[in-house]
N, C-alpha and C. Protein backbone atom coordinates (compact mmCIF):
# COMPACT_ATOMS: atom_id res chain seq x y z
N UNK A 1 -27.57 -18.18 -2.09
CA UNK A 1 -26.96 -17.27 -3.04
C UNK A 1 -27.46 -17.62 -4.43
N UNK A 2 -28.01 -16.69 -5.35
CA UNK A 2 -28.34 -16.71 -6.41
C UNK A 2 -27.35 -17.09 -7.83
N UNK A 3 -27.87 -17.79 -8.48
CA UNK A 3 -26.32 -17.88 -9.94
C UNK A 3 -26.04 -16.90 -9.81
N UNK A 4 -25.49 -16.45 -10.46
CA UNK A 4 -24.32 -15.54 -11.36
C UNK A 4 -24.65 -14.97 -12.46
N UNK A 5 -25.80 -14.58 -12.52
CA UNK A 5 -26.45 -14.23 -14.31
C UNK A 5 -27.56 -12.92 -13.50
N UNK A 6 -27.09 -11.73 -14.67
CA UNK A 6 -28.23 -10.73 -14.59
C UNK A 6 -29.63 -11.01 -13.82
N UNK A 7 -30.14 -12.30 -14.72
CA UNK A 7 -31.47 -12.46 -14.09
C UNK A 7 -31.68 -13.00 -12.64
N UNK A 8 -30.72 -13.79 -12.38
CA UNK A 8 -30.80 -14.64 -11.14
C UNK A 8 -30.87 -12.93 -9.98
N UNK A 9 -29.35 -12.39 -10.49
CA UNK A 9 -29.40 -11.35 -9.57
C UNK A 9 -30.01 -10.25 -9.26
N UNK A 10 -30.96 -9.84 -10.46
CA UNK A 10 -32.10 -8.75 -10.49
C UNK A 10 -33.01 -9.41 -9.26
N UNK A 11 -33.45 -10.82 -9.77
CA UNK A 11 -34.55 -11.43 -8.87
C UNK A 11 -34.03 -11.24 -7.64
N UNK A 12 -32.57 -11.53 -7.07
CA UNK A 12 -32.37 -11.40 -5.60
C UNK A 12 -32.43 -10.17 -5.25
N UNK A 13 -32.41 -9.22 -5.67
CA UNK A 13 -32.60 -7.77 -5.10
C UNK A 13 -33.59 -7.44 -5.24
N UNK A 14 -34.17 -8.06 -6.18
CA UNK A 14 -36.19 -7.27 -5.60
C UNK A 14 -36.84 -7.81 -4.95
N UNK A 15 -35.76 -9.26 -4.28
CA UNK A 15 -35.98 -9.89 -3.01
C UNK A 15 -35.73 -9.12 -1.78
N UNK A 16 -34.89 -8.61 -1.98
CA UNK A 16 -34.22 -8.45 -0.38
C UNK A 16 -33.45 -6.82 -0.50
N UNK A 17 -33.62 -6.31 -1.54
CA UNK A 17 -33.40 -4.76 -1.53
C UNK A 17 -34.34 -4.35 -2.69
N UNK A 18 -35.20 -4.13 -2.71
CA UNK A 18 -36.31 -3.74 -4.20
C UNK A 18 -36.24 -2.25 -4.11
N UNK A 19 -35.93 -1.80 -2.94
CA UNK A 19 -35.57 0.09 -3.87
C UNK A 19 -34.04 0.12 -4.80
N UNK A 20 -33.29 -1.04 -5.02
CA UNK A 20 -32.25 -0.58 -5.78
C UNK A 20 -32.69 -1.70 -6.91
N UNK A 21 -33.53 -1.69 -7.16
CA UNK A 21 -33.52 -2.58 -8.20
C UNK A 21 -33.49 -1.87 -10.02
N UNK A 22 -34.21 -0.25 -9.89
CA UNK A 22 -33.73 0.58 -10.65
C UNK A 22 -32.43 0.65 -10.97
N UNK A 23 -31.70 0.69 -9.88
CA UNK A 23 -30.28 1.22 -9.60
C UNK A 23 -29.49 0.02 -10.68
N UNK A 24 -29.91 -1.50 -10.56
CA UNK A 24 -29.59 -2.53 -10.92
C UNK A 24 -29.50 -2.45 -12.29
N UNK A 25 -30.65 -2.15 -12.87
CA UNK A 25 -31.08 -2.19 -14.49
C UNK A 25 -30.38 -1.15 -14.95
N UNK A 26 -30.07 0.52 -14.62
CA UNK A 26 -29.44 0.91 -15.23
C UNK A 26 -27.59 0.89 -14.91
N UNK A 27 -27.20 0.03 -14.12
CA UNK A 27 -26.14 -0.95 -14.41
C UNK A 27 -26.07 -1.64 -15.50
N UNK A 28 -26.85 -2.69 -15.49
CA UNK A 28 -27.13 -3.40 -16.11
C UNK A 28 -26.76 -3.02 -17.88
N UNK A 29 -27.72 -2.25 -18.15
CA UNK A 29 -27.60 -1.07 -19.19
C UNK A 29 -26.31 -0.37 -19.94
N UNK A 30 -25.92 -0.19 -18.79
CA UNK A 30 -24.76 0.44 -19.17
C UNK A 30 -23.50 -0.10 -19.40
N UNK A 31 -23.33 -1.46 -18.47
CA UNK A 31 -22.59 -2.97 -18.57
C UNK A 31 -22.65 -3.35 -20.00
N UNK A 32 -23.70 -3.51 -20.45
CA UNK A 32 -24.34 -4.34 -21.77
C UNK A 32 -23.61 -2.96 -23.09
N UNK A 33 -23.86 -1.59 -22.85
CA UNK A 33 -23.59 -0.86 -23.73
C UNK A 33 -22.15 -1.06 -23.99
N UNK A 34 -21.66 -0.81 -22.83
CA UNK A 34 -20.04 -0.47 -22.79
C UNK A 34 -19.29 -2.14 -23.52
N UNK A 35 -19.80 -3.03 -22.91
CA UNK A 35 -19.54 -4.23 -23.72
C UNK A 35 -19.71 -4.48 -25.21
N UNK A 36 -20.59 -3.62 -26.05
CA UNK A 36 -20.94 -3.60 -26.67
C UNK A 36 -19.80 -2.67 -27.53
N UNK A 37 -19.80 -1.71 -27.11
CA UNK A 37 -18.93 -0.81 -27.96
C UNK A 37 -17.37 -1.27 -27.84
N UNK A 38 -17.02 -1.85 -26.21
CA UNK A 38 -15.63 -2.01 -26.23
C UNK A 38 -15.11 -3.34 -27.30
N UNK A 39 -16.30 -4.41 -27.18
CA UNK A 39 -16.60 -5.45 -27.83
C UNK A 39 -15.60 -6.42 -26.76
N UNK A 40 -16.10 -6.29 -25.26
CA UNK A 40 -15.23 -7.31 -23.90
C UNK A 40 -16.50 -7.66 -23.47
N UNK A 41 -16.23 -8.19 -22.82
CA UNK A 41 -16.87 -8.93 -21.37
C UNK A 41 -16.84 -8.25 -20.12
N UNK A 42 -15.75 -7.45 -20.09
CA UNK A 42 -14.98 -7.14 -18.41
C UNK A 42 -16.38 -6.16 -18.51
N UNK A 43 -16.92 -5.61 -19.06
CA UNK A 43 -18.12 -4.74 -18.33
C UNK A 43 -19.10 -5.40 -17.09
N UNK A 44 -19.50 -6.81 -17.84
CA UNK A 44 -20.72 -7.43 -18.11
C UNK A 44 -19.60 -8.60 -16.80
N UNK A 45 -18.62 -8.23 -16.34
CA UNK A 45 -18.02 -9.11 -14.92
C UNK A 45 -17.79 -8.75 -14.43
N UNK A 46 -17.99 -7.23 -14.40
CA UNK A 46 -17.31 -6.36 -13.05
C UNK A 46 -19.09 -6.02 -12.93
N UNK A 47 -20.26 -5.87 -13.72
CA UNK A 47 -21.22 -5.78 -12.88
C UNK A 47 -21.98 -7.12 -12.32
N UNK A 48 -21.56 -8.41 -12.63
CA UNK A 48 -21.99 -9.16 -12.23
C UNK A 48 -21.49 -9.41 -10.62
N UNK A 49 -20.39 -9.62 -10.96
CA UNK A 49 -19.37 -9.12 -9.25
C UNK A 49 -19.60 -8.48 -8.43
N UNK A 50 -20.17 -7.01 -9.03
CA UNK A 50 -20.43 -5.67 -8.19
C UNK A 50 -22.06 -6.45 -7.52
N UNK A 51 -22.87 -6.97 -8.13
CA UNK A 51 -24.11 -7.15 -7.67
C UNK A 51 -24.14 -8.78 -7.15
N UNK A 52 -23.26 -9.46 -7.06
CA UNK A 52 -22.78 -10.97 -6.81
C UNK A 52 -22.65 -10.41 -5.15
N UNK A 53 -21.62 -9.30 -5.03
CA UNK A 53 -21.23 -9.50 -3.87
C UNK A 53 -21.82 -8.57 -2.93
N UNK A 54 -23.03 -7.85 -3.41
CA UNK A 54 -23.81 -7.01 -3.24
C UNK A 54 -25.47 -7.88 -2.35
N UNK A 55 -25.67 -8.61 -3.36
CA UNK A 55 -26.57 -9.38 -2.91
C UNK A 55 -25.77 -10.43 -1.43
N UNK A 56 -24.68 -10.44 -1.53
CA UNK A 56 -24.13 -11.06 -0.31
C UNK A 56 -24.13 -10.65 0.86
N UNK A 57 -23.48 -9.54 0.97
CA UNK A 57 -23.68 -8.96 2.21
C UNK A 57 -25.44 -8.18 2.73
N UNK A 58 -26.39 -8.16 1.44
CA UNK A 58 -27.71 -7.61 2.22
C UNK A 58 -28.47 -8.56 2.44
N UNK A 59 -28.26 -10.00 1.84
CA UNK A 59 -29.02 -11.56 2.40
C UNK A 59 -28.35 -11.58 4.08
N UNK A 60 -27.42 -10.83 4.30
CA UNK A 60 -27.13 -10.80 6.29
C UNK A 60 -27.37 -9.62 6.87
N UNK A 61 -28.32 -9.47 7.05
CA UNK A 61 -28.66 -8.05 7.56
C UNK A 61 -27.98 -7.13 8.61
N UNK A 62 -27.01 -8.45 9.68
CA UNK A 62 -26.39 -7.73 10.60
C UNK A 62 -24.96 -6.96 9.75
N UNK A 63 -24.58 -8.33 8.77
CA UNK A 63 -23.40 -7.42 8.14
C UNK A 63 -23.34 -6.53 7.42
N UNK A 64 -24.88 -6.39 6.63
CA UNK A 64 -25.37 -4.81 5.44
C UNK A 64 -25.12 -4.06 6.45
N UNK A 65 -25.59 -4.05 8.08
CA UNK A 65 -26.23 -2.55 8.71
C UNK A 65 -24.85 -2.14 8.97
N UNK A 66 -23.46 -3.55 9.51
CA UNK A 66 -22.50 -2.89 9.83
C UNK A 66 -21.47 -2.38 9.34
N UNK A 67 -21.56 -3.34 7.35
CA UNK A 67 -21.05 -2.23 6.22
C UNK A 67 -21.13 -1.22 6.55
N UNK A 68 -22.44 -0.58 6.49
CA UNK A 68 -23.01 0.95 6.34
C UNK A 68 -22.31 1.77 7.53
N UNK A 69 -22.71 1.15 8.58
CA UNK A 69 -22.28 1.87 9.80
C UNK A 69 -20.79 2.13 9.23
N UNK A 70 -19.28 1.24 9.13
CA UNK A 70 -18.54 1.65 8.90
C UNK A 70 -18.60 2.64 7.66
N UNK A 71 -19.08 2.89 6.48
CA UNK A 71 -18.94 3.27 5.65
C UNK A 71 -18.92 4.57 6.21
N UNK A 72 -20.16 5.17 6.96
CA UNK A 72 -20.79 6.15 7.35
C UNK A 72 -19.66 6.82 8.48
N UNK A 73 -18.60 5.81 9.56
CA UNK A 73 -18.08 6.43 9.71
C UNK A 73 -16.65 6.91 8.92
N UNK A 74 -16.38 6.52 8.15
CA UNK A 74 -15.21 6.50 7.01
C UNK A 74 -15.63 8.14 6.59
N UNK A 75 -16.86 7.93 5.67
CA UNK A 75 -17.33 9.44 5.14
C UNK A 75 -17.37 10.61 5.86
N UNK A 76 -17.77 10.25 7.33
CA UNK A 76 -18.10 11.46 8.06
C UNK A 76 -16.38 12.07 8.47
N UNK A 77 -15.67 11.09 8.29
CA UNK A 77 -13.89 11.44 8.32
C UNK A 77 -13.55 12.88 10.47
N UNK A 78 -14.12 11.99 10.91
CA UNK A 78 -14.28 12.21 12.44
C UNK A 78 -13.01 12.08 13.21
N UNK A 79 -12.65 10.60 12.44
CA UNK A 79 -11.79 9.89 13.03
C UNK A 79 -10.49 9.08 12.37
N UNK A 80 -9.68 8.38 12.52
CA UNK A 80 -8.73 7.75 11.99
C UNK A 80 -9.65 6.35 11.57
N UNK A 81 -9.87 6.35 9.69
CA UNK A 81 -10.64 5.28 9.29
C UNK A 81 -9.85 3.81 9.16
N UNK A 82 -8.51 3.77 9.57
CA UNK A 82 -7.64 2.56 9.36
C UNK A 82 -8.78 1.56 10.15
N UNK A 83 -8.84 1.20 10.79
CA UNK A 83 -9.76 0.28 11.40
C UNK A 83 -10.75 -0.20 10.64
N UNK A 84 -11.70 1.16 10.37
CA UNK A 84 -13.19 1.15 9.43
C UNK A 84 -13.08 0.45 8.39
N UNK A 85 -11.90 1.15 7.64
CA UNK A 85 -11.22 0.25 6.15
C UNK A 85 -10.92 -1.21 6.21
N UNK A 86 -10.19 -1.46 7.40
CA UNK A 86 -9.77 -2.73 7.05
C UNK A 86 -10.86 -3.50 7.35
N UNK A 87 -11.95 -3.17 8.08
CA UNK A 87 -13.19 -4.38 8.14
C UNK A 87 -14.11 -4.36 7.20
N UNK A 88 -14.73 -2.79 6.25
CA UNK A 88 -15.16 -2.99 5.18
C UNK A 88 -13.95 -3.71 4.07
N UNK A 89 -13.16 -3.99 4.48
CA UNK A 89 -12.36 -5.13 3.35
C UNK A 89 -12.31 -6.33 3.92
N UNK A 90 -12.23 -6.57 5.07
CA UNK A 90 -13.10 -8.00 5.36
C UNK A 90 -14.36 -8.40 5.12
N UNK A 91 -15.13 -7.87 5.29
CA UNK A 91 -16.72 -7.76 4.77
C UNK A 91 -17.13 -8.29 3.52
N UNK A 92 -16.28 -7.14 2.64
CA UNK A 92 -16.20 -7.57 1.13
C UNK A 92 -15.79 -8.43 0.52
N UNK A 93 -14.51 -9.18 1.18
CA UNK A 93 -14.00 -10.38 0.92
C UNK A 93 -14.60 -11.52 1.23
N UNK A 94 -15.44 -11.53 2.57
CA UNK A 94 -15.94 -12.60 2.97
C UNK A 94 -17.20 -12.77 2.07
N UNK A 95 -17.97 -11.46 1.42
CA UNK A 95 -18.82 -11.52 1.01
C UNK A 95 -18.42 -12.34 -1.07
N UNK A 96 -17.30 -11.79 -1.26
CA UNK A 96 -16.60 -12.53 -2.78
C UNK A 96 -16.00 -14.12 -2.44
N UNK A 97 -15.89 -14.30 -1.51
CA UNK A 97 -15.60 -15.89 -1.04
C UNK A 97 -16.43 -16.90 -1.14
N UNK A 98 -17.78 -15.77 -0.65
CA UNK A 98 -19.18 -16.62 -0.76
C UNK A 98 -19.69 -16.92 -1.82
N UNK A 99 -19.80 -16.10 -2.29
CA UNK A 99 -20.07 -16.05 -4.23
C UNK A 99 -19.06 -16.98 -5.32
N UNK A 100 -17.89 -16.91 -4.55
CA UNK A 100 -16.72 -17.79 -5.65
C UNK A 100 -15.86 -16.54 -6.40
N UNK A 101 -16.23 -15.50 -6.01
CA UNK A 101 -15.23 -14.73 -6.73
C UNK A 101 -13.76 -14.40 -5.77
């Protein structure tokens, strides 16, 4: 797992997801603006978090594919998502545990 700093975490995603690495910077961007104008931090820690625990779950490839899979069935709304939900919230947790958040 990479520090905890913009740069550490840009580098892990153009490791191991490099089509969102756009996606990253204009986060990034917009983190830095909003901090800027609100004159906080909480921008610039809710995207470090968002991409902390992001880079967590796609360094395990079985647990990115089975995020998605649940996600995908949540969206497609087929079925009763109580199940789907509660394991993409295990997922996510296990994945902020790892990180320290």
């Amino acid at each position: 797992m990479p520090e905890l700093s913009p740069d550490a975490l840009l580098a892990a995603v153009a490791r191991i997801a490099p089509s969102r690495t756009s996606v990253l910077t204009s986060h990034l961007f917009e983190a830095t603006t909003n901090a800027q104008q609100t004159q906080s931090l909480a921008p610039l820690r809710a995207f470090v978090h968002s991409w902390a625990v992001f880079v967590a779950i796609e360094r395990h490839p079985a647990r990115a594919a089975r995020l998605r899979e649940l996600e995908r069935l949540v969206d497609a709304g087929h079925e009763d998502p109580t199940e789907a939900i509660a394991e993409i919230r295990r997922i996510r947790m296990a994945a902020e545990a790892e990180v320290g958040l």
